[in-house]
C-alpha atoms as a PDB file:
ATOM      1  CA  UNK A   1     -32.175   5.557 -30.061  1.00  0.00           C
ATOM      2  CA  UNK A   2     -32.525   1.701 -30.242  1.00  0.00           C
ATOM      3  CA  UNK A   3     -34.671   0.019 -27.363  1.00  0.00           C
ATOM      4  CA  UNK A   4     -33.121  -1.203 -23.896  1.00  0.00           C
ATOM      5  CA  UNK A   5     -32.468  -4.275 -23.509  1.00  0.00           C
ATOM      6  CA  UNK A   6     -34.273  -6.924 -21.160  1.00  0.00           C
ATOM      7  CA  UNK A   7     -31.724  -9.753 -21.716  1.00  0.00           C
ATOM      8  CA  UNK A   8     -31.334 -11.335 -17.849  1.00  0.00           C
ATOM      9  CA  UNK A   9     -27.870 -12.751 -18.052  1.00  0.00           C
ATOM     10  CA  UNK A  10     -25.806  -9.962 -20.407  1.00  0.00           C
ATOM     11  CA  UNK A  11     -21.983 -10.087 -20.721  1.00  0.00           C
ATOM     12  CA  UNK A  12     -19.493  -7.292 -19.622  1.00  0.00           C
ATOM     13  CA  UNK A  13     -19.063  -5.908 -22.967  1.00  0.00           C
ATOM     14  CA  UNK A  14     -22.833  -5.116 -23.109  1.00  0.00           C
ATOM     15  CA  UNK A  15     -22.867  -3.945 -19.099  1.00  0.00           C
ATOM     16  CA  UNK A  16     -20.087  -2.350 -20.296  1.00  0.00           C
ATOM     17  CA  UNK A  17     -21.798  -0.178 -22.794  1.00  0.00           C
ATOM     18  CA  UNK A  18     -25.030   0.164 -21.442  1.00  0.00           C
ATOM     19  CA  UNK A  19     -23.649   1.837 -18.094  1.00  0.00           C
ATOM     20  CA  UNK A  20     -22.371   4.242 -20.601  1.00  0.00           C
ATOM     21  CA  UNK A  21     -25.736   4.992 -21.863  1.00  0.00           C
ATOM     22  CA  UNK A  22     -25.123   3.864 -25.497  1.00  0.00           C
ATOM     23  CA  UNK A  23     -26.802   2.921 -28.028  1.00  0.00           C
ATOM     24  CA  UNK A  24     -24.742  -0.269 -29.867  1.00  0.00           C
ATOM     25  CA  UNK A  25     -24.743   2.854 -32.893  1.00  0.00           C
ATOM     26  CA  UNK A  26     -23.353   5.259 -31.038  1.00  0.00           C
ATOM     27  CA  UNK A  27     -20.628   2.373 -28.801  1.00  0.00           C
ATOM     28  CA  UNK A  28     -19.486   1.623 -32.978  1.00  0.00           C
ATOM     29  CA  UNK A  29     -19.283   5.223 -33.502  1.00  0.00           C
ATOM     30  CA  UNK A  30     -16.945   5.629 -30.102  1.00  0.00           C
ATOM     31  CA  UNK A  31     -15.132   2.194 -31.485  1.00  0.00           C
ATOM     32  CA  UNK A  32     -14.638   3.858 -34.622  1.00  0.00           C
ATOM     33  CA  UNK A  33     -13.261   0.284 -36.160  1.00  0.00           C
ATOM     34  CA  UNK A  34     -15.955  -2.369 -34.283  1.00  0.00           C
ATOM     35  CA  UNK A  35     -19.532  -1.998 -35.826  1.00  0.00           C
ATOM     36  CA  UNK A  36     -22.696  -1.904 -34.795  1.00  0.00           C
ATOM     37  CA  UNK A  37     -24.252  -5.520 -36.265  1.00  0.00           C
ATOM     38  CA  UNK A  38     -20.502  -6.739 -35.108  1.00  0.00           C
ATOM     39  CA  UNK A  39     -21.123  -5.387 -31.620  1.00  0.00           C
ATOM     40  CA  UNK A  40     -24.134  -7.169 -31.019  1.00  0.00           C
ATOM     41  CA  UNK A  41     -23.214 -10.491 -32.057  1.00  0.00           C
ATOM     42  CA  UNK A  42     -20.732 -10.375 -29.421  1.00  0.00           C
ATOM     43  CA  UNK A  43     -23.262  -8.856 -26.783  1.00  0.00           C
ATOM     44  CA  UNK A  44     -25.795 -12.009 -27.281  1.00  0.00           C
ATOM     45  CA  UNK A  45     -22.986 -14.191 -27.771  1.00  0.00           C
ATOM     46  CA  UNK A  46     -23.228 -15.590 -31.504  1.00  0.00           C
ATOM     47  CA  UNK A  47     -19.482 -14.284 -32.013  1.00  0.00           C
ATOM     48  CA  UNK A  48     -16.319 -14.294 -30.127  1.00  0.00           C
ATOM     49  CA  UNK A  49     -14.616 -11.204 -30.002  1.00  0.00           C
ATOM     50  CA  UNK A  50     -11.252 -10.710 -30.819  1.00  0.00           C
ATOM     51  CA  UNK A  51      -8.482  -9.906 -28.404  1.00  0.00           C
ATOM     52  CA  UNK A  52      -7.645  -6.280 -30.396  1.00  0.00           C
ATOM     53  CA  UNK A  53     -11.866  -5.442 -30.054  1.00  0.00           C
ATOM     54  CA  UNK A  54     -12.208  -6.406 -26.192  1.00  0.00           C
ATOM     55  CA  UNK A  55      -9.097  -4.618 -25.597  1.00  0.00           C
ATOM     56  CA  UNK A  56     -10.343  -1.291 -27.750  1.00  0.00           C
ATOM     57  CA  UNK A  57     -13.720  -1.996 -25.823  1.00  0.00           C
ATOM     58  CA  UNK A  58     -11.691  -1.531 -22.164  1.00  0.00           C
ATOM     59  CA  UNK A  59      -9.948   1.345 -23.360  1.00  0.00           C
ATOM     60  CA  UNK A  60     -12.793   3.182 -25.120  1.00  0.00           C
ATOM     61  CA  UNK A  61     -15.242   2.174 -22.563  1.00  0.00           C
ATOM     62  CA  UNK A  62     -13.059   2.875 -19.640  1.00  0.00           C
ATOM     63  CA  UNK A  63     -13.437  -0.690 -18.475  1.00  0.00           C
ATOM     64  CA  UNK A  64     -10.234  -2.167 -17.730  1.00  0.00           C
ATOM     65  CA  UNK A  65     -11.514  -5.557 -16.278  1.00  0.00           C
ATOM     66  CA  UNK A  66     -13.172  -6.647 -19.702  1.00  0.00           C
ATOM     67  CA  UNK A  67      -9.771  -7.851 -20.595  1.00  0.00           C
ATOM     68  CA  UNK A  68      -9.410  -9.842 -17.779  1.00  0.00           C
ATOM     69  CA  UNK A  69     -12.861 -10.903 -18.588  1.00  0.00           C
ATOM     70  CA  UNK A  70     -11.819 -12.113 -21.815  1.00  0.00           C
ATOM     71  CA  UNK A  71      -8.724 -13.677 -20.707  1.00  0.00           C
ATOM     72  CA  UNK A  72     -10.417 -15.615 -18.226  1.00  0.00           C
ATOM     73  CA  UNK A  73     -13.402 -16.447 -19.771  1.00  0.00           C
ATOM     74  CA  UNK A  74     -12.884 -17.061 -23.588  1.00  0.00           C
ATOM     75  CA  UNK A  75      -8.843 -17.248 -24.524  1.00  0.00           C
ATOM     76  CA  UNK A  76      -8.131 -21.164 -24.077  1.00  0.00           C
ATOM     77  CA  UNK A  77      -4.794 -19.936 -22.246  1.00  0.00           C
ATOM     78  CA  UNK A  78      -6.432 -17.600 -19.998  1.00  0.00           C
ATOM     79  CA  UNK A  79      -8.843 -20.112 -19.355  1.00  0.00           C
ATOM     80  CA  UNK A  80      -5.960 -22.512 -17.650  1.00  0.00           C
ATOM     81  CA  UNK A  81      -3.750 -19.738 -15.943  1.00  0.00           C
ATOM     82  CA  UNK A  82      -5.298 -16.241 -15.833  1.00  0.00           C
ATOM     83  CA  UNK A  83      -8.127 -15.950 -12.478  1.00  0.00           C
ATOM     84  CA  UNK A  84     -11.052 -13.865 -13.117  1.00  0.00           C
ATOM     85  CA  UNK A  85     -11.058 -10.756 -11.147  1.00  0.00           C
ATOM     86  CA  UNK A  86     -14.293  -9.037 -10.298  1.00  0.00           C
ATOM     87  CA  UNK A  87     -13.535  -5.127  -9.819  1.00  0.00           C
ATOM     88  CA  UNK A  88     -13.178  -3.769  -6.106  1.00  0.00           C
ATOM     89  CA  UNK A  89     -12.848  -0.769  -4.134  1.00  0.00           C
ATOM     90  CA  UNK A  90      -9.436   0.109  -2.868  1.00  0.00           C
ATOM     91  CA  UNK A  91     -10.198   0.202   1.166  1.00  0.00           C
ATOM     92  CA  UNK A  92     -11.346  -3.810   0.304  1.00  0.00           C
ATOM     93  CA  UNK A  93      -8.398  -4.735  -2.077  1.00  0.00           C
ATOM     94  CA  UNK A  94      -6.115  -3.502   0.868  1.00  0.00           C
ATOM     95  CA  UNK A  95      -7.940  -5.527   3.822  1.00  0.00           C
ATOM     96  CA  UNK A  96      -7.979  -8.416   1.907  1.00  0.00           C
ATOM     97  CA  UNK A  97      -4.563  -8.379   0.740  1.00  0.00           C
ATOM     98  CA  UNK A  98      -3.410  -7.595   4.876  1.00  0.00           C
ATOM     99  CA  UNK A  99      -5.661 -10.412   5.842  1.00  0.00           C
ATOM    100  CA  UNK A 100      -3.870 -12.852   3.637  1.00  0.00           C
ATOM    101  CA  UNK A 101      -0.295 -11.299   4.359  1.00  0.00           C
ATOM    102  CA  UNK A 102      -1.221 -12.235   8.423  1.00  0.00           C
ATOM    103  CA  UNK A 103      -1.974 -15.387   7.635  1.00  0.00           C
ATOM    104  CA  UNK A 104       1.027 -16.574   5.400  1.00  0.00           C
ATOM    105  CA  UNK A 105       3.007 -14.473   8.277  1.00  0.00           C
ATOM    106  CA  UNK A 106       1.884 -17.112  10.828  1.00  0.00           C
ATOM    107  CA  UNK A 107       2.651 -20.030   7.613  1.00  0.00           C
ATOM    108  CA  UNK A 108       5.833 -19.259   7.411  1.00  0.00           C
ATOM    109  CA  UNK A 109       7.639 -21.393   9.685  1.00  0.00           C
ATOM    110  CA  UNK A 110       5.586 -24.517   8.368  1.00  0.00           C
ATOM    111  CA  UNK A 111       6.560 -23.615   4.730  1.00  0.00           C
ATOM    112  CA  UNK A 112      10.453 -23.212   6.180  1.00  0.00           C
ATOM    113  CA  UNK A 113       9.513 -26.771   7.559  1.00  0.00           C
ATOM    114  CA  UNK A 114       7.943 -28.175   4.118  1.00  0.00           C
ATOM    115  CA  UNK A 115      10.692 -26.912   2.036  1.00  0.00           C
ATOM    116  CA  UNK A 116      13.936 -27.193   3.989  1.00  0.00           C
ATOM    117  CA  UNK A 117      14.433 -30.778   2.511  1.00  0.00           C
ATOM    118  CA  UNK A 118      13.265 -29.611  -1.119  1.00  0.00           C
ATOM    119  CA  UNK A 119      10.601 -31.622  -1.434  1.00  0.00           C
ATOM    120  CA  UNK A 120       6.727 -32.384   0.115  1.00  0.00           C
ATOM    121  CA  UNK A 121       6.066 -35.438   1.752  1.00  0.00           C
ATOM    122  CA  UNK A 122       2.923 -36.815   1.683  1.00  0.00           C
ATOM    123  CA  UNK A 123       2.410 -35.933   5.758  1.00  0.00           C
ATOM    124  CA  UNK A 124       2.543 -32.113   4.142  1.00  0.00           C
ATOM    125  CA  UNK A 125       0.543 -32.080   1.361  1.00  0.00           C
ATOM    126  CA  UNK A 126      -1.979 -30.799   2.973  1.00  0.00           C
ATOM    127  CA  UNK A 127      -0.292 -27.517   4.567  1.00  0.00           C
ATOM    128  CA  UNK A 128       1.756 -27.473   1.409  1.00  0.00           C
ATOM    129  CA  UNK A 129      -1.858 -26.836  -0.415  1.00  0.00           C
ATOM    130  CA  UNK A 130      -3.220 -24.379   2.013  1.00  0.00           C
ATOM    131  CA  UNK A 131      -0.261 -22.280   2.057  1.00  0.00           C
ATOM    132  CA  UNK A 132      -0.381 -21.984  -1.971  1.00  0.00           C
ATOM    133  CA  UNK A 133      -3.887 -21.423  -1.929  1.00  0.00           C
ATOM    134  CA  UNK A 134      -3.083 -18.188   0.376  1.00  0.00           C
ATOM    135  CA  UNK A 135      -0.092 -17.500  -2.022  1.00  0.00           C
ATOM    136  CA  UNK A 136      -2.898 -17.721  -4.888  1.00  0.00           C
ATOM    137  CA  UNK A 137      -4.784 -15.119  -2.655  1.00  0.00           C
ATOM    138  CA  UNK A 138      -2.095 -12.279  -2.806  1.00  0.00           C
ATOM    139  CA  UNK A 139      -1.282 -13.207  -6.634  1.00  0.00           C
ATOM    140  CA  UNK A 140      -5.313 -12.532  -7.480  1.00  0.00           C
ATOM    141  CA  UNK A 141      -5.107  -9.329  -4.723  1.00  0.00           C
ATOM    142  CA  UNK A 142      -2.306  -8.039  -6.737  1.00  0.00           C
ATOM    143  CA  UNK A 143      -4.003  -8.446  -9.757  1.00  0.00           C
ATOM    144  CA  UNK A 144      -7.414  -6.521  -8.496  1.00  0.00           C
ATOM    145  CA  UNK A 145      -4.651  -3.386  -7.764  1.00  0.00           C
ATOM    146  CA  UNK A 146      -3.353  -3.703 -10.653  1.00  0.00           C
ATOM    147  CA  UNK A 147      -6.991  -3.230 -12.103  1.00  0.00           C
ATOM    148  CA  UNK A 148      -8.123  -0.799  -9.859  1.00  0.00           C
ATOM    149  CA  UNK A 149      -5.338   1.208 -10.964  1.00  0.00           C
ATOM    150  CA  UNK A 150      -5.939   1.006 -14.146  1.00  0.00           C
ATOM    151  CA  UNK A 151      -9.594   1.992 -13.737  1.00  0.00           C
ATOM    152  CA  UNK A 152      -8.639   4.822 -11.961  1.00  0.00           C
ATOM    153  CA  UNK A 153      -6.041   5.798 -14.971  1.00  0.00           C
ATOM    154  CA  UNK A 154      -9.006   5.444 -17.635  1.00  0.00           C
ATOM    155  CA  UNK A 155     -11.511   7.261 -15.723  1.00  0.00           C
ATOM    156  CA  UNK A 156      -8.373  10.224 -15.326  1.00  0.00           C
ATOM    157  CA  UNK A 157      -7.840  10.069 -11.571  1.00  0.00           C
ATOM    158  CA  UNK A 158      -4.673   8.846 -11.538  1.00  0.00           C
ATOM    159  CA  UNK A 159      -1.894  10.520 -13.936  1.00  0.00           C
ATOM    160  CA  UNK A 160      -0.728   7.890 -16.312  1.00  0.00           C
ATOM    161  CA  UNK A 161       2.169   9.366 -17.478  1.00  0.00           C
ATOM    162  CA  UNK A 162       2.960  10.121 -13.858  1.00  0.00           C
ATOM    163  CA  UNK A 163       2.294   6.795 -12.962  1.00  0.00           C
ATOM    164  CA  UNK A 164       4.230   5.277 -15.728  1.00  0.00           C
ATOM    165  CA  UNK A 165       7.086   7.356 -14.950  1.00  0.00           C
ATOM    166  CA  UNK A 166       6.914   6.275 -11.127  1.00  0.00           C
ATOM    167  CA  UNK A 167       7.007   2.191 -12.404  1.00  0.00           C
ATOM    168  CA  UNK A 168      10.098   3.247 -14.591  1.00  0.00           C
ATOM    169  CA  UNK A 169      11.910   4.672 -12.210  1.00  0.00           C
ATOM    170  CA  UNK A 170      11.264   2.240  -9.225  1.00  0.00           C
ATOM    171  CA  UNK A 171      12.716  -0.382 -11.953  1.00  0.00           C
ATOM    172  CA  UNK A 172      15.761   1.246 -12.200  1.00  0.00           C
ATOM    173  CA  UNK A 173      16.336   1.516  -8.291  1.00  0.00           C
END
C-alpha cells in the first residue's frame, strides 16, 4: 500500500479515489485502461486528463460530478458555457429550486413588461439581468438533479434501467 497523501489543495479525481480507499495501483487496476504513473500526473496536475479517462473515472469511481468538474474546469468550451456544480443533498436541491421558482413567480409580470415590445430598453436592463440571473438559478438547480440522480444510479439506489425507461416513455407522451 503506497503512503497517504498530505497534498492541501487535491483535485476531485484524487478526492475521488482516496474516499474510495485506493491506492493509485489498485484505482489503475479498477480503471483497467488508465495507469498508475498516468493517474498521478493527473492527481498533482502535470497532465490533463482526457475527456474518455475523467468520464471512466466518474463511472468507475461512482462519481458523477467529476465530469462536470472537468467540463467546467479544464474543456475550453465548458469553461465558457457549462457552471460548475458542487454535489447536494436532495431535501436542499428541492428548497433551492422552490425558492427560485417563488421568486421568478413574483418576476413574471415585469418580464411580460420587458418583453412585450421584443426588446430591453435601457430603463430595464437592470430587471432584465436579475430575472436571468434567477433563470440561471433553476438551469444550475436542474443540473445538481440531474447529478444527484445520477449519483444515486452509480451508487445502485435508483434503477437505471427503470429510470431510463421512465425518461423514454415521458418523451413519447
Amino acid at each position: 500500500m503506497g503512503r497517504a497523501s498530505t497534498r492541501q489543495n487535491k483535485t476531485p479525481y484524487q478526492l475521488a479515489r482516496e474516499e474510495l480507499g485506493l491506492s493509485r495501483e489498485r484505482a489503475a487496476e479498477l480503471l483497467e485502461t488508465i495507469p498508475a504513473e498516468r493517474i498521478e500526473r493527473i492527481e498533482s496536475e502535470r497532465s490533463l486528463p482526457r475527456p474518455d479517462e475523467v468520464l471512466r473515472m466518474a463511472q468507475r469511481y461512482k462519481k458523477p460530478s467529476l465530469c462536470n468538474a472537468y467540463c467546467a474546469r479544464a474543456c475550453p468550451i465548458g469553461q465558457e458555457y457549462v457552471p460548475e456544480i458542487k454535489p447536494k443533498e436532495l431535501p436542499a436541491i428541492v428548497l433551492e429550486m422552490l425558492a427560485t421558482l417563488n421568486t421568478l413567480d413574483r418576476e413574471r409580470g415585469c418580464l411580460i413588461d420587458i418583453s412585450a415590445d421584443g426588446s430591453i430598453d435601457p430603463d430595464e436592463l437592470a430587471d432584465f439581468l436579475r430575472i436571468q440571473r434567477e433563470l440561471e438559478q433553476i438551469s444550475r438547480t436542474v443540473e445538481a438533479l440531474q447529478l444527484w440522480a445520477e449519483k444515486m444510479m452509480a451508487d445502485g439506489r435508483i434503477d437505471r434501467a427503470a429510470y431510463t425507461r421512465e425518461i423514454s416513455a415521458a418523451g413519447e407522451k
